[in-house]
N, C-alpha and C. Protein backbone atom coordinates (compact mmCIF):
# COMPACT_ATOMS: atom_id res chain seq x y z
N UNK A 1 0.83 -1.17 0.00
CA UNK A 1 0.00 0.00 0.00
C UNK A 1 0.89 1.25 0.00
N UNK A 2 0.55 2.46 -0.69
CA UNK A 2 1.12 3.84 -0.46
C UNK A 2 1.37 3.94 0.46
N UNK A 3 2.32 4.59 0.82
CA UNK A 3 2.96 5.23 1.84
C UNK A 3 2.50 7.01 1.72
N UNK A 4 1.65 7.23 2.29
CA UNK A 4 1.40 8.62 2.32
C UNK A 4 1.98 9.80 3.63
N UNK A 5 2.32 11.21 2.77
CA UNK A 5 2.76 11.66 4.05
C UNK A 5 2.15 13.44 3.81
N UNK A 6 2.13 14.26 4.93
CA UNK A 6 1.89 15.50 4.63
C UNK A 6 2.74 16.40 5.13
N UNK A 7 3.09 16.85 4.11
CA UNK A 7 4.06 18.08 5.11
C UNK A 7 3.54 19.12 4.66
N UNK A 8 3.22 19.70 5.97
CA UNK A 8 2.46 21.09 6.15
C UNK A 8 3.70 22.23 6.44
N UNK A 9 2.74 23.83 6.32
CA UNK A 9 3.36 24.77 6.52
C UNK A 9 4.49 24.83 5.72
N UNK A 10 4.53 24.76 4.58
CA UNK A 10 5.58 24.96 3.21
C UNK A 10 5.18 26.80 3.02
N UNK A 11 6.66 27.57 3.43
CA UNK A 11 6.29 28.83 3.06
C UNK A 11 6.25 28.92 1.45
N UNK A 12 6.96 28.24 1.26
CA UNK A 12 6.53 28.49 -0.45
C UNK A 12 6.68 27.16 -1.16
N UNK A 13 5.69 26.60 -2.12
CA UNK A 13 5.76 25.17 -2.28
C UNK A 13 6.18 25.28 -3.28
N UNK A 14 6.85 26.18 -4.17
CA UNK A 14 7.95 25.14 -5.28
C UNK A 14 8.94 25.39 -4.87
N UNK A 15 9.80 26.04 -4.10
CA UNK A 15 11.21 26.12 -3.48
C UNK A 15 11.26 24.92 -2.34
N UNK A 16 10.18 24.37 -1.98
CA UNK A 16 10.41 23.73 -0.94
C UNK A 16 10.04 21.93 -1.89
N UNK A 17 9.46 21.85 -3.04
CA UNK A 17 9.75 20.71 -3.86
C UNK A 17 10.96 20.87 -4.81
N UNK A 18 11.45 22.30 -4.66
CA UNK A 18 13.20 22.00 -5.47
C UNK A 18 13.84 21.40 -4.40
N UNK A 19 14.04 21.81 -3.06
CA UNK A 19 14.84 21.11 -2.11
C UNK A 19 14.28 19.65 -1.64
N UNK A 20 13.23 19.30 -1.66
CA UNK A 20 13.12 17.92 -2.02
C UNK A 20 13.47 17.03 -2.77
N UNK A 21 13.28 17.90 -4.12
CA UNK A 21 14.10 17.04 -5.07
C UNK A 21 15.36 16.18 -5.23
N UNK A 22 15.92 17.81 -4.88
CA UNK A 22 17.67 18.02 -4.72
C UNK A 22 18.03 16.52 -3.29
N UNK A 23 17.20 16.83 -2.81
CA UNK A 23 17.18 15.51 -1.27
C UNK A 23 17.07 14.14 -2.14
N UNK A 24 16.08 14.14 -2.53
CA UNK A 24 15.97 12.71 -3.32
C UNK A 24 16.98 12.12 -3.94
N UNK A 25 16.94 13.07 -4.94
CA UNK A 25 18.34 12.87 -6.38
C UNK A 25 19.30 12.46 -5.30
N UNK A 26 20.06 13.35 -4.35
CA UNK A 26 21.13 12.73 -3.87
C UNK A 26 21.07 11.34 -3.24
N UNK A 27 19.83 10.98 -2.61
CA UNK A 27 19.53 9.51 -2.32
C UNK A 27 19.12 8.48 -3.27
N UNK A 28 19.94 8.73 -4.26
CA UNK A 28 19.75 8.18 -5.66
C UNK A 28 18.04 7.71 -5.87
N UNK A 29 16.98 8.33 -5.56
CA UNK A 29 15.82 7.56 -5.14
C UNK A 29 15.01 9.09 -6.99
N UNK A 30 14.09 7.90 -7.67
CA UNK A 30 13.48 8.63 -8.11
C UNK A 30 12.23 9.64 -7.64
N UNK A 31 11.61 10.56 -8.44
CA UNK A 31 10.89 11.60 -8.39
C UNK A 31 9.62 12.16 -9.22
N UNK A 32 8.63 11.96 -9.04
CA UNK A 32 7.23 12.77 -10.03
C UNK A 32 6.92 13.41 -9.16
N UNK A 33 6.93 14.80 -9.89
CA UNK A 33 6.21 16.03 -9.03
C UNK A 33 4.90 15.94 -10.10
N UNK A 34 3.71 16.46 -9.76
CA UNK A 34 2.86 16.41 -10.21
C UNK A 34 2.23 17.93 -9.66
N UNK A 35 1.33 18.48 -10.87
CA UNK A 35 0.77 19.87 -10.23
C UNK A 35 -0.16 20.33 -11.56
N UNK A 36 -0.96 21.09 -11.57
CA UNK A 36 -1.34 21.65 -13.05
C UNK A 36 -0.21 21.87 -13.77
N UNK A 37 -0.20 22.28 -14.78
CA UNK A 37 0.68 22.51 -15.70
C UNK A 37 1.70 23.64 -15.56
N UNK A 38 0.78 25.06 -15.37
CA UNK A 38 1.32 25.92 -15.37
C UNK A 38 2.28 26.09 -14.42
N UNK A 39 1.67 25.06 -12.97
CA UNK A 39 2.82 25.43 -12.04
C UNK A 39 3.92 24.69 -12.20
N UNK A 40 3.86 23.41 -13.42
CA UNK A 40 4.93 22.78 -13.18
C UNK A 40 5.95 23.47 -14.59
N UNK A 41 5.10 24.60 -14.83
CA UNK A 41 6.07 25.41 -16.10
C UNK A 41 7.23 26.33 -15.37
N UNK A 42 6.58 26.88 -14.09
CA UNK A 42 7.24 27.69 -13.15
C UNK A 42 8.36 26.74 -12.66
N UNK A 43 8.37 25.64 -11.71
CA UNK A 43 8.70 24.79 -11.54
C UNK A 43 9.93 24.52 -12.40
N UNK A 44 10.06 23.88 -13.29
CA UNK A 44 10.70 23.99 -14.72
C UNK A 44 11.85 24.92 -14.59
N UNK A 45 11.48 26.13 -14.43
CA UNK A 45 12.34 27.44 -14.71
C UNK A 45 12.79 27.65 -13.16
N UNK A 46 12.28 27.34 -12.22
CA UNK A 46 12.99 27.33 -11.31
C UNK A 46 14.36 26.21 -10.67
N UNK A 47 14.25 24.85 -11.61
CA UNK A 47 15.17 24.16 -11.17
C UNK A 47 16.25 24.45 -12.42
N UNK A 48 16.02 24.96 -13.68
CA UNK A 48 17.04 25.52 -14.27
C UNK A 48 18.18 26.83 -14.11
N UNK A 49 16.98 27.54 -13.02
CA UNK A 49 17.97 28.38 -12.33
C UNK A 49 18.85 28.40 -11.26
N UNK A 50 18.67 26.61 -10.94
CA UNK A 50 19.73 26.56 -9.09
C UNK A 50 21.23 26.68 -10.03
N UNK A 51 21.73 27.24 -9.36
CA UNK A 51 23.24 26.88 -9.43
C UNK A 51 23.73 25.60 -9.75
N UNK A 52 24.59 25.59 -10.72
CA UNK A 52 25.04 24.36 -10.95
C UNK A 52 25.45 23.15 -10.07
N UNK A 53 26.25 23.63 -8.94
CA UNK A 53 26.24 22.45 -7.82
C UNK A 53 25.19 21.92 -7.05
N UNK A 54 23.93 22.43 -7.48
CA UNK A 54 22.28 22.24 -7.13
C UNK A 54 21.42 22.21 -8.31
N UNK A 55 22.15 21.56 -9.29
CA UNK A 55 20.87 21.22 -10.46
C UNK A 55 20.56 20.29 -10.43
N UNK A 56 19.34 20.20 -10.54
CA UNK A 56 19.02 18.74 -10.75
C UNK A 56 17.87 18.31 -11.91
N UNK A 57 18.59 17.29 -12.46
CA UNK A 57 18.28 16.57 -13.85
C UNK A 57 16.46 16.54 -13.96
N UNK A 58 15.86 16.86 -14.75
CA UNK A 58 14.51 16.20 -15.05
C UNK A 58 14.33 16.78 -16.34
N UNK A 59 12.52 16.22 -16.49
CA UNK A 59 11.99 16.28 -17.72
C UNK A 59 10.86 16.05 -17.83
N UNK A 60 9.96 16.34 -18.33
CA UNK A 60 8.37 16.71 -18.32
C UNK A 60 7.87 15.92 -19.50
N UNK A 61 6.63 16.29 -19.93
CA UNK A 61 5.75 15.32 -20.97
C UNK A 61 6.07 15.63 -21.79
N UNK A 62 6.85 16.96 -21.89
CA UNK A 62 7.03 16.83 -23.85
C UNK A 62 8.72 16.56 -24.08
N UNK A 63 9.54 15.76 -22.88
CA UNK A 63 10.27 15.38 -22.99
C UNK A 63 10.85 13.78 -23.68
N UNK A 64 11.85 13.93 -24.95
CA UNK A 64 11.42 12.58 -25.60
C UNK A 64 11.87 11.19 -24.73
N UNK A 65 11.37 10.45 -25.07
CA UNK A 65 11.10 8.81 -24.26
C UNK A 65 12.68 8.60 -23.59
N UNK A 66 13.83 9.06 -24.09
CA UNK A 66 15.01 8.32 -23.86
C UNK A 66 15.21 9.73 -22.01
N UNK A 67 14.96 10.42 -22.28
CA UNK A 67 14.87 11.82 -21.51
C UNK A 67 14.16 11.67 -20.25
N UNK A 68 12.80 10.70 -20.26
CA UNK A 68 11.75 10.34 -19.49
C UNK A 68 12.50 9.13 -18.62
N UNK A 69 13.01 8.22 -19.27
CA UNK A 69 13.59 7.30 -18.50
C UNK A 69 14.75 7.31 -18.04
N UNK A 70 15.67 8.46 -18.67
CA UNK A 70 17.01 8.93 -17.95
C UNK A 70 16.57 9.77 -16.65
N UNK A 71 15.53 10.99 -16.46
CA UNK A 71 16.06 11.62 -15.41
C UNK A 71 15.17 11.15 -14.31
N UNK A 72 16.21 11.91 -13.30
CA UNK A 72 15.70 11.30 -11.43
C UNK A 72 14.62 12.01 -11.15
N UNK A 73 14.06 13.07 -11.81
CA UNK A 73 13.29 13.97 -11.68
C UNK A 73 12.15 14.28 -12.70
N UNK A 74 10.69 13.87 -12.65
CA UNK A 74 9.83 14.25 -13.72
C UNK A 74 8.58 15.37 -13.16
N UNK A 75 8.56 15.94 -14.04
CA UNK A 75 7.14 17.07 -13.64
C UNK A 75 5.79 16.40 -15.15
N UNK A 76 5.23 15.93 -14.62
CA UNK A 76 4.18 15.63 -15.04
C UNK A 76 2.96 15.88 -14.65
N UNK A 77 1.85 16.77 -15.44
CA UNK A 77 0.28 16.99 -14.87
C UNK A 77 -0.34 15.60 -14.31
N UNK A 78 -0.45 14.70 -15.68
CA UNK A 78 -0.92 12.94 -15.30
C UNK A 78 0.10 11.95 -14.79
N UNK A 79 0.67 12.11 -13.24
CA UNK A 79 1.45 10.58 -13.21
C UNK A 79 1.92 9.79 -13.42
N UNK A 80 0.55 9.43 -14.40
CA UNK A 80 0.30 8.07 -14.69
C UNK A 80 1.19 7.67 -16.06
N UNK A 81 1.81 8.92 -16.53
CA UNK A 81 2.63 8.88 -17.27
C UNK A 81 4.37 8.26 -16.99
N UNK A 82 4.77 8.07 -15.82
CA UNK A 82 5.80 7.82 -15.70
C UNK A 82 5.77 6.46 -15.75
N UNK A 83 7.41 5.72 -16.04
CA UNK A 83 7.35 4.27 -15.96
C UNK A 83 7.75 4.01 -14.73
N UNK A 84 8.19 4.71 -14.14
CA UNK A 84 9.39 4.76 -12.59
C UNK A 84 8.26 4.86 -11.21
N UNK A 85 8.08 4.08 -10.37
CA UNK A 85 7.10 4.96 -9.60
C UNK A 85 6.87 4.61 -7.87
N UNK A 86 8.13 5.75 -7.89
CA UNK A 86 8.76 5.75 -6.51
C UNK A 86 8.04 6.68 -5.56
N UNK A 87 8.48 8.04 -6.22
CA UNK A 87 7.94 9.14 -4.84
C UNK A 87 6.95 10.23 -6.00
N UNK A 88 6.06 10.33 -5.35
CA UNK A 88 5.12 11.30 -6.15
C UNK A 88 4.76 12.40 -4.62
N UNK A 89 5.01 13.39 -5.92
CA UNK A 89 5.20 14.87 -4.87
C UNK A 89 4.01 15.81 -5.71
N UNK A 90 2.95 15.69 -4.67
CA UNK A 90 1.59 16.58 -5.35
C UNK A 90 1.65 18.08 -4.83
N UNK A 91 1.97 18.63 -6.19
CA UNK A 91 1.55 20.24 -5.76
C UNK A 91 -0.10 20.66 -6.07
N UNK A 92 -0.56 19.79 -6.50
CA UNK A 92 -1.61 19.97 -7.18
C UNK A 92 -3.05 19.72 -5.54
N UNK A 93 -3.94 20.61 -6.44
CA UNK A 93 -5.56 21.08 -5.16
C UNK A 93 -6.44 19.08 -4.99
N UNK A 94 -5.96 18.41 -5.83
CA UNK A 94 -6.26 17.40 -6.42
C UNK A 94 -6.11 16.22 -5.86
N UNK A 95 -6.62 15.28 -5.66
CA UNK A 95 -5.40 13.60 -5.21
C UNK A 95 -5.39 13.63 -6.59
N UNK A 96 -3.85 12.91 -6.64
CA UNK A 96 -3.41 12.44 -8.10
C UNK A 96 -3.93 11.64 -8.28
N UNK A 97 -3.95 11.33 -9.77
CA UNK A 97 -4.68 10.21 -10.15
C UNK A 97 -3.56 9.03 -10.20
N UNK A 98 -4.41 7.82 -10.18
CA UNK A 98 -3.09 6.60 -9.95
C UNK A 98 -1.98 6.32 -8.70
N UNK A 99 -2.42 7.94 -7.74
CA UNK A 99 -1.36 7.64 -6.48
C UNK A 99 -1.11 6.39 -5.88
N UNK A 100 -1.78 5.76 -6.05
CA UNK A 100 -1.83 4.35 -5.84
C UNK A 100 -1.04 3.16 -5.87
N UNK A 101 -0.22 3.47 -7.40
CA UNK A 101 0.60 2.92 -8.30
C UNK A 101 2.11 3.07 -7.39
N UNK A 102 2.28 4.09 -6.41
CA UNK A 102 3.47 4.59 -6.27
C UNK A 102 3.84 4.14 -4.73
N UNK A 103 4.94 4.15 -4.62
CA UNK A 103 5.64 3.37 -3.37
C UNK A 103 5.17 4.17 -1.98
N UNK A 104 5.46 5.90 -2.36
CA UNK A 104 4.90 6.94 -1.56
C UNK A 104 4.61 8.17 -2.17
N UNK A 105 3.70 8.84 -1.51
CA UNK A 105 2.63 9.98 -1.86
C UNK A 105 3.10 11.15 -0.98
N UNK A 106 3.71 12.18 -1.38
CA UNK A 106 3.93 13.29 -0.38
C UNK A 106 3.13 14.62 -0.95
N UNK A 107 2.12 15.06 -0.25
CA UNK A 107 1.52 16.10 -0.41
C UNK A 107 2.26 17.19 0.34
N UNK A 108 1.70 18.59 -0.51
CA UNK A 108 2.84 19.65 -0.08
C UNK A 108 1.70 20.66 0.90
N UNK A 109 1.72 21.13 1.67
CA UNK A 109 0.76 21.99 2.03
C UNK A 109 1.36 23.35 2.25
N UNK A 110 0.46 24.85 1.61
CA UNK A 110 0.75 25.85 2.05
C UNK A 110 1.13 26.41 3.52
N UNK A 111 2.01 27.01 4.10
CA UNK A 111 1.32 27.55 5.08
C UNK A 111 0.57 28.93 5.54
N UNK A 112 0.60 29.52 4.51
CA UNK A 112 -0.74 30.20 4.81
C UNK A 112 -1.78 31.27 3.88
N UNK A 113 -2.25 29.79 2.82
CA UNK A 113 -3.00 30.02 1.38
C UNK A 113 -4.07 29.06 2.59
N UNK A 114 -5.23 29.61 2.80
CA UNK A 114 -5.95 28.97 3.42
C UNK A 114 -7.05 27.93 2.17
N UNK A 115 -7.26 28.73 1.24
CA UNK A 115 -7.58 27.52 0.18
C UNK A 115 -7.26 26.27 0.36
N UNK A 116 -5.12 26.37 0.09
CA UNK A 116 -4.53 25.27 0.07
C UNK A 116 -4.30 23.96 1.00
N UNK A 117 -4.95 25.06 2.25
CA UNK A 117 -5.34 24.41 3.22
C UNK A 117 -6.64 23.24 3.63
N UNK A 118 -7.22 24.20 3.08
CA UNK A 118 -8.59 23.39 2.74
C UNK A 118 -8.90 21.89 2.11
N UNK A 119 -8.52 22.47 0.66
CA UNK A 119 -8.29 21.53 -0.24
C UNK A 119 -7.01 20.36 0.72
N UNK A 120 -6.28 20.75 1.06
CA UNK A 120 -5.38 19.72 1.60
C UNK A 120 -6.28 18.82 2.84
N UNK A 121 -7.27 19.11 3.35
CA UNK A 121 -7.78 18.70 4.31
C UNK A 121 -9.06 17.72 3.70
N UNK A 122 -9.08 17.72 2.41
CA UNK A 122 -10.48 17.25 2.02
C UNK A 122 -9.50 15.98 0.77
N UNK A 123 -7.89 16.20 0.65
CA UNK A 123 -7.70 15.24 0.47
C UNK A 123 -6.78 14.28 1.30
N UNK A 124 -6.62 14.69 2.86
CA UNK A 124 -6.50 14.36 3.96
C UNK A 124 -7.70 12.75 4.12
N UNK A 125 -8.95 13.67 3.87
CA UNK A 125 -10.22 12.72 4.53
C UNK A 125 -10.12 11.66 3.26
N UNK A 126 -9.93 12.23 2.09
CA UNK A 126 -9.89 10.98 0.86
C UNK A 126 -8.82 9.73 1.32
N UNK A 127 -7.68 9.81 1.64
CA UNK A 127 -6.70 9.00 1.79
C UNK A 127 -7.36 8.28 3.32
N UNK A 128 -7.30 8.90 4.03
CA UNK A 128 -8.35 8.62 5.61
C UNK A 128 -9.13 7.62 5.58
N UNK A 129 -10.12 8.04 4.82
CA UNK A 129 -11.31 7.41 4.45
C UNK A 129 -11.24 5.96 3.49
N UNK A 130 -10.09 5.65 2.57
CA UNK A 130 -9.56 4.50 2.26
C UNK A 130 -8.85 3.39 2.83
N UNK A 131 -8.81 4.16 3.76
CA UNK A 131 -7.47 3.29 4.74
C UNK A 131 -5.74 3.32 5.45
N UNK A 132 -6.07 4.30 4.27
CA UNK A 132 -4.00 4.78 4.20
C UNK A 132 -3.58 5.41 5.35
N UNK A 133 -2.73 5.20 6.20
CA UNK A 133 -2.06 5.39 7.39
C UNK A 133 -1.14 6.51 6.57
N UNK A 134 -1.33 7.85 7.44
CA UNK A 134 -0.89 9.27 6.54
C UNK A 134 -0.13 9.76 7.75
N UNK A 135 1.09 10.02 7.41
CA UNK A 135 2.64 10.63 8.29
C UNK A 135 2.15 11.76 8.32
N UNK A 136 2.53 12.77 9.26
CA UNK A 136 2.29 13.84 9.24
C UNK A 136 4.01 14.36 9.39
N UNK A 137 3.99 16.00 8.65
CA UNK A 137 4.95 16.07 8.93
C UNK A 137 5.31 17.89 9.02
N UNK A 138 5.15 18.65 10.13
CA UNK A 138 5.27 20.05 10.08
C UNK A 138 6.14 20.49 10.02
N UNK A 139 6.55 21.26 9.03
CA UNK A 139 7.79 22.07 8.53
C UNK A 139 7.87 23.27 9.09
N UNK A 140 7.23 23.57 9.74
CA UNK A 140 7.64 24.56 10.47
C UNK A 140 8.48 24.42 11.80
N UNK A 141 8.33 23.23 12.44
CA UNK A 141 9.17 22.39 13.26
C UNK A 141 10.12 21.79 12.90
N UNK A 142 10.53 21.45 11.71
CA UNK A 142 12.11 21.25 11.20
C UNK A 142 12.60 22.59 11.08
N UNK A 143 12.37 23.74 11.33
CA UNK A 143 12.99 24.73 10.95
C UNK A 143 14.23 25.03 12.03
């Protein structure tokens, strides 16, 4: 079964899924971030701008097949697109589709977009309500 987890209070959730990333990649462990599109366009342009001793490799849907299965890192809207399916990192208001498929599920939560909050709480009760034993994890207490 998924391994689900939440980490709350993310002051900003794509700087805080680049440093996830960057965490992963070094634990040689693969990566699907998942989010609407647009944010994973932002996304995109933000891991092309770390510094070179903090880049880290990926590639998205309109990346070709040899590209998809080389990097440690994919931004995909549908998941369900990857062949790899280790850690899925939802930026998205949404449960992913297919989360299921994947070893573990880490949802990102705002800390203080009360929307994002919301929505994070209603797919709190979805995972809840199936069965899935969900980590909690406040980032404001690793600080």
């Amino acid at each position: 079964m998924t391994e689900v987890a939440f980490h709350f209070n993310a002051p900003d959730k794509l700087a805080y899924a680049c440093r996830f990333a960057r965490k992963l990649v070094r634990s040689d462990r693969r990566l699907v971030i998942t989010a609407p599109q647009p944010v994973l366009d932002l996304l995109d342009v933000m891991l092309w701008r770390t510094g070179a001793q903090d880049f880290i490799a990926h590639g998205g849907s309109d990346s070709p097949g040899e590209v998809l299965d080389a990097s440690p890192v994919l931004l995909l809207a549908d998941p369900q697109q990857a062949t790899v399916r280790e850690v899925l990192l939802n930026l998205g208001q949404e449960v992913p589709a297919g989360f299921g498929s994947y070893q573990h599920l880490i949802e990102v939560v705002s800390a203080d977009d009360e929307g994002d909050r919301q929505q994070a709480r209603q797919r709190w009760r979805h995972y809840a309500g199936r069965g899935y034993a969900i980590a909690r994890h406040d980032l404001v207490l690793k600080s």
